[in-house]
C-alpha atoms as a PDB file:
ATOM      1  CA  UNK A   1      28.383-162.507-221.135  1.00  0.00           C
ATOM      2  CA  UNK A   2      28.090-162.071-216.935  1.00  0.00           C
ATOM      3  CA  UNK A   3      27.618-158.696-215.613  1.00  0.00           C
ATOM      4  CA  UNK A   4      29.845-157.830-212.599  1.00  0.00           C
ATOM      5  CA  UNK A   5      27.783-157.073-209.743  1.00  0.00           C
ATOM      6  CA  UNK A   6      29.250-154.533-207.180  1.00  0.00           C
ATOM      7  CA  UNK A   7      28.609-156.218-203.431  1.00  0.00           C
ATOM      8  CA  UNK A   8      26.429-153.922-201.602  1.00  0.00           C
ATOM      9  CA  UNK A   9      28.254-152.394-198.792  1.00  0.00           C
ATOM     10  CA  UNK A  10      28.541-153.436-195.079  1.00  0.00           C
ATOM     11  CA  UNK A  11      26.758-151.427-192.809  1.00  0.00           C
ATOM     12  CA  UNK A  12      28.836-150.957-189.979  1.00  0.00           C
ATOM     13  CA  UNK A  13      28.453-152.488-186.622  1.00  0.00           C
ATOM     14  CA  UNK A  14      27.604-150.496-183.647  1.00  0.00           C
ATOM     15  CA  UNK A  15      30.628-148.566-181.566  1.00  0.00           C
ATOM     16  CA  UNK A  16      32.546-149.451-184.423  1.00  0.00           C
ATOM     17  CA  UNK A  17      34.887-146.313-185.324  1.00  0.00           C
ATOM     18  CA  UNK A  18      34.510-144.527-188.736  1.00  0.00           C
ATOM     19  CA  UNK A  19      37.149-143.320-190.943  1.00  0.00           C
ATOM     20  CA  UNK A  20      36.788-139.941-192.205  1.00  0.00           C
ATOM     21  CA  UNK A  21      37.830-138.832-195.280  1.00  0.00           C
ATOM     22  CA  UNK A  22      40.606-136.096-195.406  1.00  0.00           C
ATOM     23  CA  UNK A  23      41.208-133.731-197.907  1.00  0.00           C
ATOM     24  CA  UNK A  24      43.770-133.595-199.617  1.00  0.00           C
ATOM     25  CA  UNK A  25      46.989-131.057-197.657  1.00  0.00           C
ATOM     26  CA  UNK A  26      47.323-127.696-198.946  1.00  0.00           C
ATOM     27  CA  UNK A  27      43.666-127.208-200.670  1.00  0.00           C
ATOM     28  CA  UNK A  28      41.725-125.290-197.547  1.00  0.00           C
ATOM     29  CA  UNK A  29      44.979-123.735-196.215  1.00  0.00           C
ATOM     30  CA  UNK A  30      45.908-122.515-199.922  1.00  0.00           C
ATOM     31  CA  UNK A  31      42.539-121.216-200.108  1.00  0.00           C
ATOM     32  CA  UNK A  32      42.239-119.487-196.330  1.00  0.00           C
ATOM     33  CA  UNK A  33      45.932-118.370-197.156  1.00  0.00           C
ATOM     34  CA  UNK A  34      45.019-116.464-200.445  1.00  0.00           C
ATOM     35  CA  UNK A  35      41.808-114.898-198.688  1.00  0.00           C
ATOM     36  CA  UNK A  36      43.761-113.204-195.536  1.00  0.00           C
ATOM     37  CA  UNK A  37      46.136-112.276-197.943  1.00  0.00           C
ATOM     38  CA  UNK A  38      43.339-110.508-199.782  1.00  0.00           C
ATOM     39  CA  UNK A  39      41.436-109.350-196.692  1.00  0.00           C
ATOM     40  CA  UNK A  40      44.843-107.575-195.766  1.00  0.00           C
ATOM     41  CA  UNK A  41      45.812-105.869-199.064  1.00  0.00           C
ATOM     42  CA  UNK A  42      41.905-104.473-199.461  1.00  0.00           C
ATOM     43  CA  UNK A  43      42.082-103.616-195.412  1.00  0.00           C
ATOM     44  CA  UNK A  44      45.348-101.797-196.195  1.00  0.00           C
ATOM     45  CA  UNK A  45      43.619 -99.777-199.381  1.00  0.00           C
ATOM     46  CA  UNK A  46      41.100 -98.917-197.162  1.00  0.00           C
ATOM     47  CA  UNK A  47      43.623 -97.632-194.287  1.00  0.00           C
ATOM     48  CA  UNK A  48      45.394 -95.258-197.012  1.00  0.00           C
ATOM     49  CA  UNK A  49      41.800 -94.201-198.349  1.00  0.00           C
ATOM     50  CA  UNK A  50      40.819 -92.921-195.450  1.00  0.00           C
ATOM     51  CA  UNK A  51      44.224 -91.149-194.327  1.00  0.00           C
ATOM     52  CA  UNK A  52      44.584 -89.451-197.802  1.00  0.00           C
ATOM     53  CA  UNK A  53      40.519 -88.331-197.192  1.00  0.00           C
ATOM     54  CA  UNK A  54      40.559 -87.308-193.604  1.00  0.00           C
ATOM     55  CA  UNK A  55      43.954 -86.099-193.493  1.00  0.00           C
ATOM     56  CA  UNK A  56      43.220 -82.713-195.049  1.00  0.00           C
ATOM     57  CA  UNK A  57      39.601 -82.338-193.434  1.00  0.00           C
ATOM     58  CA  UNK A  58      41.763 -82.749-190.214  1.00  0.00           C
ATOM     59  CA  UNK A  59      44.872 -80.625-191.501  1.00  0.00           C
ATOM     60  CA  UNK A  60      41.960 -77.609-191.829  1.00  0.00           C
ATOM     61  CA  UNK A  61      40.591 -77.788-188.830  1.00  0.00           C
ATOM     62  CA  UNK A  62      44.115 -77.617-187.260  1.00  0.00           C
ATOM     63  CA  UNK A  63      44.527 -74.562-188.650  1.00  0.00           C
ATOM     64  CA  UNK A  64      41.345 -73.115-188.236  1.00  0.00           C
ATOM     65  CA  UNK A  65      42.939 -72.646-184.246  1.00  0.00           C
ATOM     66  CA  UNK A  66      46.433 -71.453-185.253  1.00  0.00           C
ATOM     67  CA  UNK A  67      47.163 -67.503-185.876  1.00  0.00           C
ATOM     68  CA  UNK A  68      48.594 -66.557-189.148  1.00  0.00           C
ATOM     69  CA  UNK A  69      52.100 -66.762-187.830  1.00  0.00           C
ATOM     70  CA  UNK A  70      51.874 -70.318-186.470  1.00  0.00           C
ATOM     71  CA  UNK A  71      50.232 -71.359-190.094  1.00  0.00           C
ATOM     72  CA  UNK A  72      53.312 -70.721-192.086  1.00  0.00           C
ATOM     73  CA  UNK A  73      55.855 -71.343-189.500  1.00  0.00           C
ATOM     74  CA  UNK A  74      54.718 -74.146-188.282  1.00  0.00           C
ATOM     75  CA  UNK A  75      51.877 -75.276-190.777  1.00  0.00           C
ATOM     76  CA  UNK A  76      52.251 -79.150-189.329  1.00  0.00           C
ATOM     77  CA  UNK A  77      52.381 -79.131-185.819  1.00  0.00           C
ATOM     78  CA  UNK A  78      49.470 -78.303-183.414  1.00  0.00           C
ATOM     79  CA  UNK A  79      48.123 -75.146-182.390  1.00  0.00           C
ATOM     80  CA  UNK A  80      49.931 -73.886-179.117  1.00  0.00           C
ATOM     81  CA  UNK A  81      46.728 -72.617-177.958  1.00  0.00           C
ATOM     82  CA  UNK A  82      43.107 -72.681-179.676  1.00  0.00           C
ATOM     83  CA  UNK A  83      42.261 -69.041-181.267  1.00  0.00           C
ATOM     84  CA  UNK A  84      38.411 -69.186-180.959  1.00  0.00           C
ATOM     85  CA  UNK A  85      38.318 -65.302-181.711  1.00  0.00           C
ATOM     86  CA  UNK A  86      39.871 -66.340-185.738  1.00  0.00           C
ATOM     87  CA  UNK A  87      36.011 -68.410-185.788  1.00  0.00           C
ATOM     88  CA  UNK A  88      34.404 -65.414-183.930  1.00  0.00           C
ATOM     89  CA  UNK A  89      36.228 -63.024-186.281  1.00  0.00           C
ATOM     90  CA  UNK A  90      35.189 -65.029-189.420  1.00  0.00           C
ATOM     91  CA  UNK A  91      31.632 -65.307-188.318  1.00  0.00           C
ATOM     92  CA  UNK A  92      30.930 -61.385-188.086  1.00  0.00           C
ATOM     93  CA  UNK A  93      33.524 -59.362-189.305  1.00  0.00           C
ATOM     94  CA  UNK A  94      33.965 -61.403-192.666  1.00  0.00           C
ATOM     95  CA  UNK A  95      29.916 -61.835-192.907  1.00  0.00           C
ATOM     96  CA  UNK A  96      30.174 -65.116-193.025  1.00  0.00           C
ATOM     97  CA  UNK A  97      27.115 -65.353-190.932  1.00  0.00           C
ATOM     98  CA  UNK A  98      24.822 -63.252-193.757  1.00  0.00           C
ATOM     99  CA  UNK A  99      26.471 -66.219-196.258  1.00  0.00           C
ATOM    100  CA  UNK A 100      25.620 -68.921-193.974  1.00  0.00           C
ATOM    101  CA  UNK A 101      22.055 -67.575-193.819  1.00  0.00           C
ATOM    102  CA  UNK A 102      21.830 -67.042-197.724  1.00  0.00           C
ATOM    103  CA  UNK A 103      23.047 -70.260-198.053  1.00  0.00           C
ATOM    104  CA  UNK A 104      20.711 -72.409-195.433  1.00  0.00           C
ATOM    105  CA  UNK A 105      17.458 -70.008-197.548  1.00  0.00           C
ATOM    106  CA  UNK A 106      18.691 -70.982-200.983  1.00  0.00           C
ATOM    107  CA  UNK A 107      20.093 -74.900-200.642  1.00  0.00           C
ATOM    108  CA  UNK A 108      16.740 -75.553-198.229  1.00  0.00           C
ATOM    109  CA  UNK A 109      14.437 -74.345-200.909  1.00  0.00           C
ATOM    110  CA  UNK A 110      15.705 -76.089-203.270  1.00  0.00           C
ATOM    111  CA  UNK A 111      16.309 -78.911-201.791  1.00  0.00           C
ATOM    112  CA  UNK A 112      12.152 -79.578-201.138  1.00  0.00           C
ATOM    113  CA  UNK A 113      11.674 -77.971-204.676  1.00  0.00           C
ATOM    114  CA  UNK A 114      14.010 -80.717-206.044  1.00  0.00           C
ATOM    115  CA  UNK A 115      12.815 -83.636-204.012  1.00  0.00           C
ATOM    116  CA  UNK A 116       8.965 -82.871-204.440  1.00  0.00           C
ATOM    117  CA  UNK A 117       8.998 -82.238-208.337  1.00  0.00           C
ATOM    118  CA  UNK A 118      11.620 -84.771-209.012  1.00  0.00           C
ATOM    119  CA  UNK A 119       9.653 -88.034-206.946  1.00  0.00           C
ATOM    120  CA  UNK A 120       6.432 -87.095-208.419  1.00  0.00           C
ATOM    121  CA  UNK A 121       8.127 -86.933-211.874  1.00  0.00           C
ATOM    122  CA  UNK A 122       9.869 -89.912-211.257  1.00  0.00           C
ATOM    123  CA  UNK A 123       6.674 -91.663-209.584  1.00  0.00           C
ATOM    124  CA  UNK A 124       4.616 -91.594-213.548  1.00  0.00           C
ATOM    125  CA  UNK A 125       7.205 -91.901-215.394  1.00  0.00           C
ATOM    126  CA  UNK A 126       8.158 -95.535-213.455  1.00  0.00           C
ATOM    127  CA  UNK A 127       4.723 -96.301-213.116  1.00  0.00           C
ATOM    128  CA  UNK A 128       2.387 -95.412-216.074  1.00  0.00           C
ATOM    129  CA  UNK A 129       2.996 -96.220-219.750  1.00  0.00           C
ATOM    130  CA  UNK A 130       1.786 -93.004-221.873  1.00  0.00           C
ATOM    131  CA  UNK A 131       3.029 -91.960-225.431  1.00  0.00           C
ATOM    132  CA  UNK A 132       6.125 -90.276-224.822  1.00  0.00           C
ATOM    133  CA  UNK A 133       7.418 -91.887-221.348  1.00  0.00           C
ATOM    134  CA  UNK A 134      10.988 -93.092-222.579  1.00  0.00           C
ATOM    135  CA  UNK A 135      11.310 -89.901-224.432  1.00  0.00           C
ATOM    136  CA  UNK A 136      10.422 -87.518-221.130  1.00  0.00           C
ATOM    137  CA  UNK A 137      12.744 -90.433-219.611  1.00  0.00           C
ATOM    138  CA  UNK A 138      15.788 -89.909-221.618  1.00  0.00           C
ATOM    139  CA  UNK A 139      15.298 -85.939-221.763  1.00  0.00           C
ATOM    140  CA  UNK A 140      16.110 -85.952-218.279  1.00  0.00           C
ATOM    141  CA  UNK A 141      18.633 -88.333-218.820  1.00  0.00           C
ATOM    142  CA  UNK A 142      20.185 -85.960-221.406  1.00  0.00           C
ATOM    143  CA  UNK A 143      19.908 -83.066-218.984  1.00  0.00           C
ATOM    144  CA  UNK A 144      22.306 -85.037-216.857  1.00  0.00           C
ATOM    145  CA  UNK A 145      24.941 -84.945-219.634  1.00  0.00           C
ATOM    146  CA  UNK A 146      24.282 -81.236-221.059  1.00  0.00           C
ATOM    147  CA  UNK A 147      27.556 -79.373-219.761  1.00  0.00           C
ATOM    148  CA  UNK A 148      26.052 -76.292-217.116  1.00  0.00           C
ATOM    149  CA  UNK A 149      28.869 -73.757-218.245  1.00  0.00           C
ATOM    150  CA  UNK A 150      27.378 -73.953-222.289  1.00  0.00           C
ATOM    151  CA  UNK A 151      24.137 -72.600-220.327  1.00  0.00           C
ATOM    152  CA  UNK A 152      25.366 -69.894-218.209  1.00  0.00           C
ATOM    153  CA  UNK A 153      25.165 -66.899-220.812  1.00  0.00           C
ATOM    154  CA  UNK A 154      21.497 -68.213-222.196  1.00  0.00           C
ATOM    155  CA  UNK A 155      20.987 -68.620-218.070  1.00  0.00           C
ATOM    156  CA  UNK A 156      21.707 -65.674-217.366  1.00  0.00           C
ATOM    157  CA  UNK A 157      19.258 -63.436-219.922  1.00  0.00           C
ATOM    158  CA  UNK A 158      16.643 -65.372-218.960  1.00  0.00           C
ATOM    159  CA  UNK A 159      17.199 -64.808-215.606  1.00  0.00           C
ATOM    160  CA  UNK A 160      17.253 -61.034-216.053  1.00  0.00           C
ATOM    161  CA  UNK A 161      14.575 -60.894-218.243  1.00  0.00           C
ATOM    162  CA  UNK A 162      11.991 -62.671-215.568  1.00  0.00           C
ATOM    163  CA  UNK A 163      13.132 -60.200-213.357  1.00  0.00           C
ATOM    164  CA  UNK A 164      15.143 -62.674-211.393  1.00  0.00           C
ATOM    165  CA  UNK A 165      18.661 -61.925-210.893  1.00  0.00           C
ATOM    166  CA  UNK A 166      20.102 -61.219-207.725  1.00  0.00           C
ATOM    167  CA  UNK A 167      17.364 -62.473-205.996  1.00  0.00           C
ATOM    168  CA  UNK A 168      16.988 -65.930-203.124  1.00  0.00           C
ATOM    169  CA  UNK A 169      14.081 -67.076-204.964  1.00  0.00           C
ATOM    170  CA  UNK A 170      16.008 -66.746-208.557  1.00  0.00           C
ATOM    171  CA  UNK A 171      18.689 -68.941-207.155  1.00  0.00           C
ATOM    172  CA  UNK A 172      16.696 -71.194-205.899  1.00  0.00           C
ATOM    173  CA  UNK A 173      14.392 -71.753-209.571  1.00  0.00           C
ATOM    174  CA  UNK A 174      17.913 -71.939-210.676  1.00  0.00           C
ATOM    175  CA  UNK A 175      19.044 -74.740-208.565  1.00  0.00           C
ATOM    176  CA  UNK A 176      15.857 -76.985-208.978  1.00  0.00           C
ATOM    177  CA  UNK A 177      16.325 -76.882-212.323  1.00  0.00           C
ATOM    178  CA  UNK A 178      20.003 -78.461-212.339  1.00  0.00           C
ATOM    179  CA  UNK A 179      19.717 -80.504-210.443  1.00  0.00           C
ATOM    180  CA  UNK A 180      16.280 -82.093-211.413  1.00  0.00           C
ATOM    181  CA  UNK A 181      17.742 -84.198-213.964  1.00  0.00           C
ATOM    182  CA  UNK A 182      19.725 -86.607-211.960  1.00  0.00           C
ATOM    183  CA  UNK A 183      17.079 -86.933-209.099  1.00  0.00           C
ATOM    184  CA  UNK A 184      14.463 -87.866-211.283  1.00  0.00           C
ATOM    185  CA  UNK A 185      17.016 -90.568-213.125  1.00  0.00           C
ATOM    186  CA  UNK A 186      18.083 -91.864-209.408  1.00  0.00           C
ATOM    187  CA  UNK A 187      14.118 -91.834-208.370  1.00  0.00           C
ATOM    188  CA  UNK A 188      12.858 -93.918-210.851  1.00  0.00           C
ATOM    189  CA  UNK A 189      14.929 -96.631-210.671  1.00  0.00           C
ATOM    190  CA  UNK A 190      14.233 -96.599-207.304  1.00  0.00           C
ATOM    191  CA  UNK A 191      10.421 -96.038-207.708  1.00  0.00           C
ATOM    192  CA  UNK A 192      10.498 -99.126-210.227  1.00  0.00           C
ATOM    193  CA  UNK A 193      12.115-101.197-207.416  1.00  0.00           C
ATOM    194  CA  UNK A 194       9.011-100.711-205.215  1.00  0.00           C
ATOM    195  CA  UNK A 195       6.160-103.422-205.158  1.00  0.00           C
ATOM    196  CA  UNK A 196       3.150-102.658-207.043  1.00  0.00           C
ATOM    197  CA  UNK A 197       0.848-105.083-204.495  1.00  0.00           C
ATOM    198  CA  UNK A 198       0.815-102.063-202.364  1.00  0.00           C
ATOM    199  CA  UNK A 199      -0.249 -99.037-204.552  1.00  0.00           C
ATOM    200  CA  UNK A 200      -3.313-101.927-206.144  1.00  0.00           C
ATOM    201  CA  UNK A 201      -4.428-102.510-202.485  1.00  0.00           C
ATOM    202  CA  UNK A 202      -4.307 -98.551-201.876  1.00  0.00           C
ATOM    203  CA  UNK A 203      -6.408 -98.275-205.257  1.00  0.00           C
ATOM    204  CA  UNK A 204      -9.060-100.999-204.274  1.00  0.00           C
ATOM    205  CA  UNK A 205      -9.465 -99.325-201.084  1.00  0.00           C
ATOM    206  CA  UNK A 206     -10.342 -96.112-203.077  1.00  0.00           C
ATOM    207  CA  UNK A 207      -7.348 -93.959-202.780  1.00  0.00           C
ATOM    208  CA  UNK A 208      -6.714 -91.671-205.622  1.00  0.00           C
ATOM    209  CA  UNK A 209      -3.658 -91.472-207.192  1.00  0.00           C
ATOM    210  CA  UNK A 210      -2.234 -88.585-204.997  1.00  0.00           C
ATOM    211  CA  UNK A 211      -3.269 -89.903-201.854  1.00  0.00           C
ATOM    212  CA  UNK A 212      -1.554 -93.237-202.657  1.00  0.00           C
ATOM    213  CA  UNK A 213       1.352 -91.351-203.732  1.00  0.00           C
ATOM    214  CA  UNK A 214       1.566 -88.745-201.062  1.00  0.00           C
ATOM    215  CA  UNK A 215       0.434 -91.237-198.475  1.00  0.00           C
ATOM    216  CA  UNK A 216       2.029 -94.877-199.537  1.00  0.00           C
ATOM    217  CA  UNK A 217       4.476 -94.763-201.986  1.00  0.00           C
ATOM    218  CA  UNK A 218       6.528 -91.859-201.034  1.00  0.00           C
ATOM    219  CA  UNK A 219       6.592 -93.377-197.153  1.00  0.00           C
ATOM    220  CA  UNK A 220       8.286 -96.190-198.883  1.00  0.00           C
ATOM    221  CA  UNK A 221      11.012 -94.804-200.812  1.00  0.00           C
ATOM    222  CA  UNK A 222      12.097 -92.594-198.035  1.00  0.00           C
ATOM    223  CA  UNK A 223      16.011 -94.365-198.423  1.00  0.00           C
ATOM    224  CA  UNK A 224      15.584 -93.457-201.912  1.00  0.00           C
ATOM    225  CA  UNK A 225      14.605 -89.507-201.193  1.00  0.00           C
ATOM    226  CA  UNK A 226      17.044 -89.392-198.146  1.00  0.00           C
ATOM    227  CA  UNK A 227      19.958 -90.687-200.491  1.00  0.00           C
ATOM    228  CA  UNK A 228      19.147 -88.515-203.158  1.00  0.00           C
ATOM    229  CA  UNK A 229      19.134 -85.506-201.025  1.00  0.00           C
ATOM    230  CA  UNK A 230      21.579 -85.648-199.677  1.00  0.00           C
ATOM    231  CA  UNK A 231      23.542 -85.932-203.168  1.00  0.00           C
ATOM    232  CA  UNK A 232      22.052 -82.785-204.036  1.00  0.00           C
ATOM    233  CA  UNK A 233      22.720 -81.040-200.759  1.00  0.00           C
ATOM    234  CA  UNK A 234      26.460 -81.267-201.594  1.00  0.00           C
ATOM    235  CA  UNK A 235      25.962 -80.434-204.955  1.00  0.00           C
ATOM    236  CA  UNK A 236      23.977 -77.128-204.106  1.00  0.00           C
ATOM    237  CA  UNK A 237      25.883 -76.553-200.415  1.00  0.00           C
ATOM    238  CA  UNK A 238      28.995 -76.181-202.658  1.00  0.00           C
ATOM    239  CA  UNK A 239      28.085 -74.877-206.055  1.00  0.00           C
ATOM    240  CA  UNK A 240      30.264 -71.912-207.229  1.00  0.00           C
ATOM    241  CA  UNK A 241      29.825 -71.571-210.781  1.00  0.00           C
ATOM    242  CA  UNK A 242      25.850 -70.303-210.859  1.00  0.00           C
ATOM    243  CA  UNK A 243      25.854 -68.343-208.015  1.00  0.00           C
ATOM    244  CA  UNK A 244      28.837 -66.240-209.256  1.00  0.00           C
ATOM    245  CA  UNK A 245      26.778 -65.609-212.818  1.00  0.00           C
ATOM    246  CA  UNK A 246      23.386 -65.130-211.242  1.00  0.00           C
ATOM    247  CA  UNK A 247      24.378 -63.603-208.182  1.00  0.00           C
ATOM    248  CA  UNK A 248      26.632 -60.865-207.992  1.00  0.00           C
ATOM    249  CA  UNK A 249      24.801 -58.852-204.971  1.00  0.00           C
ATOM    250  CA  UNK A 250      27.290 -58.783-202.439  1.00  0.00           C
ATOM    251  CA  UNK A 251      24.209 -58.968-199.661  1.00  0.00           C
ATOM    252  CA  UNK A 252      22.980 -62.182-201.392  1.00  0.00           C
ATOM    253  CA  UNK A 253      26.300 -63.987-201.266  1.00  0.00           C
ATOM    254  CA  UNK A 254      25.931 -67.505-200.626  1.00  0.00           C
ATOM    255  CA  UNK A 255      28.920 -69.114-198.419  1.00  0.00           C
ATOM    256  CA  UNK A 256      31.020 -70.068-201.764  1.00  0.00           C
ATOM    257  CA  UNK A 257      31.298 -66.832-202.596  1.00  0.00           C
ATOM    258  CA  UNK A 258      32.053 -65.541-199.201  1.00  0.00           C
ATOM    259  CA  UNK A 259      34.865 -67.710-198.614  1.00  0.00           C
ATOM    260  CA  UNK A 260      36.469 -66.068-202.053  1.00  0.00           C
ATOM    261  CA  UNK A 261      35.517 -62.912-201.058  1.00  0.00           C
ATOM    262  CA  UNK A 262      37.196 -63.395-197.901  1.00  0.00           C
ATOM    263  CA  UNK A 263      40.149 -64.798-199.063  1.00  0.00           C
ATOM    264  CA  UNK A 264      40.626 -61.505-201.528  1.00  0.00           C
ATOM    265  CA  UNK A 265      39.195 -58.485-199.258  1.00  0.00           C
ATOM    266  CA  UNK A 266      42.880 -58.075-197.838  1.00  0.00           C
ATOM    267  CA  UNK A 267      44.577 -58.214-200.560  1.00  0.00           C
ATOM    268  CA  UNK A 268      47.992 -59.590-200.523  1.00  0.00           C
ATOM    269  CA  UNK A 269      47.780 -59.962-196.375  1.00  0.00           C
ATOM    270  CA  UNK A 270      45.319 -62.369-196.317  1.00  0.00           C
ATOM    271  CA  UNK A 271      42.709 -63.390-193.180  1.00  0.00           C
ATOM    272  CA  UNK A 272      44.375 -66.708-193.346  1.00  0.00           C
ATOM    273  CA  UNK A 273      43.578 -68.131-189.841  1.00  0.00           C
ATOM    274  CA  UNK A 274      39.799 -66.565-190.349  1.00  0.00           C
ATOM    275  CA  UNK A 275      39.659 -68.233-193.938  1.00  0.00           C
ATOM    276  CA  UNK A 276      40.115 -71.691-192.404  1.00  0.00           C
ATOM    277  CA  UNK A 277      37.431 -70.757-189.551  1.00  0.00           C
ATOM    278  CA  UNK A 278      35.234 -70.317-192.508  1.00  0.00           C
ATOM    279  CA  UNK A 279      35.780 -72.838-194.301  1.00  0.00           C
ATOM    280  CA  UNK A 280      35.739 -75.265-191.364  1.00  0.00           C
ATOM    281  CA  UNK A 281      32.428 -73.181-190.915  1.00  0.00           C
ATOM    282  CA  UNK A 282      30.877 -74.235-194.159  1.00  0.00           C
ATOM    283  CA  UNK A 283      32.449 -77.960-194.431  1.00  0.00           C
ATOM    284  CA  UNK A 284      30.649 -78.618-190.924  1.00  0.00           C
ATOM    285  CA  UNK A 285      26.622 -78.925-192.092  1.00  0.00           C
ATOM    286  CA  UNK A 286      27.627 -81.051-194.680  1.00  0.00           C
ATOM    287  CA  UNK A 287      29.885 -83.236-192.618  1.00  0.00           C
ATOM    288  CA  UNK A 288      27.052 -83.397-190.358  1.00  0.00           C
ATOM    289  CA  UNK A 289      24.223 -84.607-192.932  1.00  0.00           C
ATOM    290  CA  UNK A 290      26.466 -87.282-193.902  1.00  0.00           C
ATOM    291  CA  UNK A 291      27.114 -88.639-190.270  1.00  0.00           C
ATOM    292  CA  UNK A 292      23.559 -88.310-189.715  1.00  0.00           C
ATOM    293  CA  UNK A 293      22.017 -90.182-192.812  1.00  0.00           C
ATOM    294  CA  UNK A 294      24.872 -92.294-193.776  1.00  0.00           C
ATOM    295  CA  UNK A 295      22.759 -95.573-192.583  1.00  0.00           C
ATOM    296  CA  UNK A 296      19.960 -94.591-195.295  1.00  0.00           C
ATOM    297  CA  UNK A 297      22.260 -93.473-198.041  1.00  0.00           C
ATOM    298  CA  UNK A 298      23.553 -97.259-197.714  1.00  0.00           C
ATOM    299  CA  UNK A 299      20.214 -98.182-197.758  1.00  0.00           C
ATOM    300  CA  UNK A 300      18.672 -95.938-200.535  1.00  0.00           C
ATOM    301  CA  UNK A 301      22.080 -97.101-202.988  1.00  0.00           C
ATOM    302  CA  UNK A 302      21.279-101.380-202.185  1.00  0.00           C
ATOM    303  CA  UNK A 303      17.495-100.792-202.460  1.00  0.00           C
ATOM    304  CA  UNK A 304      17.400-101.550-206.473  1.00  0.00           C
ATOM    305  CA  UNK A 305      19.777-104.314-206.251  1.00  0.00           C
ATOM    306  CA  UNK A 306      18.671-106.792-203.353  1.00  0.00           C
ATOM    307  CA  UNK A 307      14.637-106.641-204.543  1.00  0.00           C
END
């Protein structure tokens, strides 16, 4: 029985022209077709996002300008001429300036309360093994899903009984305390996403544990802290609920509960040009942190996944 023998190809001779092979018509035009069809349907998505998002931010800020005849008779169209005295108005006739003050004490204590308790929490629990670690783990994690209004009454004796209530410092105890749970779940993921090489070369140098920590591994997960701060700051810049329970000094007022009060004190003729100055007022600082740190946030969400 022969074998057939396939003749070895021809190498071609110099300045001779080669035939290239051509796909077959309709496979990379189908395929480039279906992707700017994609590219335009998400693009579009994205278009009406952002219109139904910065629409209202916009809308407010409008009015903030307008007097209260121009908001309801002409609650669409722009401001004939800017009103700075509704912002001037809001900022010391309606207190708003105590609230902002209040506010900036309680959400800035809190906020380094939160982020110093939570990384070093976060920090062992990622990386030492001790009996108990998953359990301490997935208290926190629990603490996440335990509903803050079952709490508020139980809150609010304990509170009063430390001789707490009413008081900046209260608020603030208060605050670091809801919102430790999900810092400490976002921090040790991100602590765990770290490389150990450089805490063992801090070690063999003879760093302790809180000069590596203070000095090397919280450097490094500054996206982390940065994103997760900034989380909280919205969370505590525009809580309601436990200030309202815990806080029912009118001097201590934090800018949630001036903007209510404001929108009440006149009863049915409302400060309605001074309520948007106000609230345009307390929207800006968070507006602000966002623009600011919106490059780490991105950075401090990504870190986990592209290690």
């Amino acid at each position: 029985m022969k074998t057939t023998e396939t003749p070895a190809p021809v190498p071609a001779e110099p300045g001779t022209p080669v035939l290239k092979t051509q796909a077959a018509p309709g496979g990379p035009k189908k395929g480039k077709k279906e992707g700017t069809t994609l590219n335009v349907f998400s693009h579009g998505v994205l278009v009406i996002w952002a219109i139904m998002v910065g629409m209202p931010l916009v809308w407010a800020v409008m009015t903030s300008f307008k007097d209260d005849a121009s908001i309801f008779g002409s609650p669409w169209s722009l401001p004939d001429k800017l009103h700075f005295d509704n912002w001037s108005r809001a900022w010391s006739q309606a207190h708003m300036s105590d609230y902002f003050l209040n506010t900036v004490l309680v959400v800035g204590g809190s906020l380094i309360g939160t982020l110093v308790l939570g990384s070093m929490a976060a920090y062992v629990l990622a990386r030492f093994d001790f009996p108990g670690n998953r359990f301490i783990y997935y208290l926190f994690i629990a603490g996440m899903s335990f509903p803050i209004m079952l709490a508020l009454v139980p809150l609010f004796y304990v509170v009063d009984n430390m001789g707490m209530l009413n008081t900046i410092h209260g608020l603030i105890l208060v605050y670091i305390a809801y919102s430790l749970p999900f810092t400490v779940f976002f921090l040790t993921g991100f602590f765990r996403s770290l490389p150990s090489s450089v805490a063992e070369a801090a070690f063999v140098d003879g760093a302790s544990h809180t000069r590596t920590f203070f000095q090397v591994m919280l450097p490094m997960a500054k996206p982390g802290l940065i994103s997760v701060g900034i989380f909280n700051f919205l969370g505590q810049w525009n809580q309601y609920m436990l200030p309202t329970v815990l806080n029912t000094d009118p001097d201590k007022h934090v800018l949630t509960q001036g903007l209510v009060q404001l929108a009440v004190s006149q009863g049915y003729k409302g400060d309605w040009s001074g309520l948007f100055a106000g609230l345009v007022m307390a929207m800006l600082p968070v507006l602000a942190a966002y623009i600011i740190f919106q490059r780490q946030v991105v950075q401090g969400l990504t870190a986990g996944a592209l290690k």
